[in-house]
C-alpha atoms as a PDB file:
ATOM      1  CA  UNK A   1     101.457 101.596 111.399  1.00  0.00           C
ATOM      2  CA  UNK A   2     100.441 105.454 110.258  1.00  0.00           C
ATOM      3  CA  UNK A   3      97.645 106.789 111.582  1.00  0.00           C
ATOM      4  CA  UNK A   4      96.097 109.326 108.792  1.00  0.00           C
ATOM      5  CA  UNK A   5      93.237 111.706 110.568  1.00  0.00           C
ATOM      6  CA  UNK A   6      90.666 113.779 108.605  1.00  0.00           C
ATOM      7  CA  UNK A   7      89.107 116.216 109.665  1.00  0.00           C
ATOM      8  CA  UNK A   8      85.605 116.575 108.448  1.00  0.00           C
ATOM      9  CA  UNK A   9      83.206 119.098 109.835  1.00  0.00           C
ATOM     10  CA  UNK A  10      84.506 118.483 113.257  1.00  0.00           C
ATOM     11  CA  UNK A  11      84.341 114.739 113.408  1.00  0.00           C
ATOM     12  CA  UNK A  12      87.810 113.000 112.722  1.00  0.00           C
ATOM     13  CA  UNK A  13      88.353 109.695 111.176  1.00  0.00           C
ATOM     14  CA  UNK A  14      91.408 107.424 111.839  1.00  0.00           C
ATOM     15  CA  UNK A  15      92.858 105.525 109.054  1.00  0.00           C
ATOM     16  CA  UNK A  16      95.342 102.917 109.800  1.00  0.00           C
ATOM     17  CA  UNK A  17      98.048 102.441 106.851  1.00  0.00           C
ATOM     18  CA  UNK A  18     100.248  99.261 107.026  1.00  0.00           C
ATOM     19  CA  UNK A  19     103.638 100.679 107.087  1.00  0.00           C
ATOM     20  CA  UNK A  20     104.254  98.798 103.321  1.00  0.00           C
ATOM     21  CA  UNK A  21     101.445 100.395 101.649  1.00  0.00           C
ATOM     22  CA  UNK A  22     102.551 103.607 102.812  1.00  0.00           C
ATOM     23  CA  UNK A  23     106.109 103.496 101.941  1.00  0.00           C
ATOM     24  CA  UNK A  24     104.761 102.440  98.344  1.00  0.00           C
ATOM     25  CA  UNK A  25     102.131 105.746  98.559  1.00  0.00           C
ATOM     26  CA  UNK A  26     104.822 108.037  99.529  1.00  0.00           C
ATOM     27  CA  UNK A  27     107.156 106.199  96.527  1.00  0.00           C
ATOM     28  CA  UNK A  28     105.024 107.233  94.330  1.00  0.00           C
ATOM     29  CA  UNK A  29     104.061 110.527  95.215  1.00  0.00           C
ATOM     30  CA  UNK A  30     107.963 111.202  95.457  1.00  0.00           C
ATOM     31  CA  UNK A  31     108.728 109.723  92.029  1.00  0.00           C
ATOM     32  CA  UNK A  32     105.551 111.534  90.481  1.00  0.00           C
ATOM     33  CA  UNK A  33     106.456 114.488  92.222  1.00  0.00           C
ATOM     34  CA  UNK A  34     110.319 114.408  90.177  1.00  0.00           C
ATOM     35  CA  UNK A  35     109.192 114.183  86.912  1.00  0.00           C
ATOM     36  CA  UNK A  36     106.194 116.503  87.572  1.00  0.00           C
ATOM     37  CA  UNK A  37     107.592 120.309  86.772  1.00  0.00           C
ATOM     38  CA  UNK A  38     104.347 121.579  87.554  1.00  0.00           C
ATOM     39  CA  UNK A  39     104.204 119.909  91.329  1.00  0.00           C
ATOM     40  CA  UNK A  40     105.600 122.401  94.042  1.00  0.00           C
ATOM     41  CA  UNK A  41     106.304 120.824  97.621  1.00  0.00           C
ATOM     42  CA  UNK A  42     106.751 123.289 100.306  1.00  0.00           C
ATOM     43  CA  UNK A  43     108.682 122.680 103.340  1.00  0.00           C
END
């Protein structure tokens, strides 16, 4: 499990991503990410 936190005005809320959805979200991002010249990811 990933736990995604977001902060908001101080308060935080936990999100708990099953470890198969979030291989799938980061899939995509990756994949979108290749054939996107316009997408920059810095390191």
């Amino acid at each position: 499990m990933l736990s995604l936190v977001f902060h908001d005005g101080g308060k935080e809320d936990w999100i708990l991503v099953p470890d198969l959805i979030w291989k799938k979200i980061v899939h995509h991002l990756l994949m979108q990410a290749l054939f996107d010249s316009n997408v920059e990811y810095h390191y």
